[in-house]
Protein backbone atom coordinates (compact mmCIF):
# COMPACT_ATOMS: atom_id res chain seq x y z
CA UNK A 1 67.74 90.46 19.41
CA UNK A 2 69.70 87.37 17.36
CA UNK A 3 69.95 84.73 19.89
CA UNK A 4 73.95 83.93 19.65
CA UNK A 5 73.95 87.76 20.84
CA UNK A 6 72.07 87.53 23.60
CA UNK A 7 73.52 84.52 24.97
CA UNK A 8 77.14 85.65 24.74
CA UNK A 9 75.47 89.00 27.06
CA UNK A 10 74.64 86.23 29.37
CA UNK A 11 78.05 84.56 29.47
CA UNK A 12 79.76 87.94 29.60
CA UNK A 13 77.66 89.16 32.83
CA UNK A 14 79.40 85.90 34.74
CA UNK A 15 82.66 86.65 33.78
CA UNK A 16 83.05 90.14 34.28
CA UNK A 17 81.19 88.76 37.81
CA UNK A 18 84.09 86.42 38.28
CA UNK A 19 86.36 88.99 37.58
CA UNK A 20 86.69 88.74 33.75
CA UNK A 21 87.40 91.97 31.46
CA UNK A 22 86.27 90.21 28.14
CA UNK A 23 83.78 92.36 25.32
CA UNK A 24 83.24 89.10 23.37
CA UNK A 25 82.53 85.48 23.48
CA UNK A 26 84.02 83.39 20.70
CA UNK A 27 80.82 80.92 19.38
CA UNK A 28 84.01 78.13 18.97
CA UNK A 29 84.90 78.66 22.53
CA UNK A 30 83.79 75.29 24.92
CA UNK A 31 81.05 75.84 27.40
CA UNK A 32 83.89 75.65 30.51
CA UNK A 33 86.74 77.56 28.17
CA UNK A 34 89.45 78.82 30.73
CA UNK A 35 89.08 82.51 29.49
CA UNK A 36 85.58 83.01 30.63
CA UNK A 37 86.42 82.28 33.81
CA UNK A 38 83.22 79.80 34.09
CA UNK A 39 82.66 76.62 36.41
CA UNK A 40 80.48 74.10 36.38
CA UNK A 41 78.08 76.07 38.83
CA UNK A 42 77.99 79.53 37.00
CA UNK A 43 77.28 76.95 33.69
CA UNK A 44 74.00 75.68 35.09
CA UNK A 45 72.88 79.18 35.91
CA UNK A 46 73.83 80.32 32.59
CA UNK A 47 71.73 77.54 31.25
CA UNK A 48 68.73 77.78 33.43
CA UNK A 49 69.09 81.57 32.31
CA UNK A 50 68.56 80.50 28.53
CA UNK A 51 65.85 78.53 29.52
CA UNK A 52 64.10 81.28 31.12
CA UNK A 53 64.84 83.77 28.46
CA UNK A 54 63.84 81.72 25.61
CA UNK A 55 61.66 78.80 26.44
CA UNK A 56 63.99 76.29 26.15
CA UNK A 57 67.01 74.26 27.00
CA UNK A 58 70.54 74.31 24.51
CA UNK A 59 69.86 70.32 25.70
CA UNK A 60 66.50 70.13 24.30
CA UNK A 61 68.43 69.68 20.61
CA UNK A 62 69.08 66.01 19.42
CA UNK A 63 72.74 66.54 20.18
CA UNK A 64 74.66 68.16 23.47
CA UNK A 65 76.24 71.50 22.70
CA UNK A 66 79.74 71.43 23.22
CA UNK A 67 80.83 75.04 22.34
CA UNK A 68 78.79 78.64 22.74
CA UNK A 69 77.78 78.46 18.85
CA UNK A 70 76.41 75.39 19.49
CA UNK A 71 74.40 76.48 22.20
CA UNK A 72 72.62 79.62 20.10
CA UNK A 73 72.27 76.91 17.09
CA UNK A 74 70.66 74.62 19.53
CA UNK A 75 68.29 77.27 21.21
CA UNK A 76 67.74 78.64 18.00
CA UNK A 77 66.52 75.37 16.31
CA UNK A 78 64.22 74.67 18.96
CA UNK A 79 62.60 77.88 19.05
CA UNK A 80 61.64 77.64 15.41
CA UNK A 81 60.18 74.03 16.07
């Protein structure tokens, strides 16, 4: 499975927790976009939840991911290191 898919998955399972009715996660969205109905708390599970899944941390990359496309960039890039 593409990475970028499987990480919005991820993000969608806390949202529809927190009440959300999304189907999609926009990869120019910020990490904390109002919409998804994240906070900082259900953002560090979501990122121990990447690191899990894939071996590595989005902050592993040389530069902080800001947005969601960032984030499967950044995973991405590190996996193929």
């Amino acid at each position: 499975m593409e990475v970028q898919v499987r990480i919005a998955e991820l993000v969608l399972q806390i949202h529809h927790r927190n009440g959300g009715e999304l189907s999609a996660v926009d990869p120019d969205w910020r990490l904390l976009e109002p919409q998804l109905r994240l906070d900082s708390l259900d953002l560090a599970e979501l990122m121990v939840a990447i690191e899990r899944e894939f071996g590595c941390s989005p902050f592993d990359a040389p530069r902080p991911p800001r947005t969601w496309g960032e984030v499967g960039r950044a995973v991405a890039g590190v996996m193929r290191r």
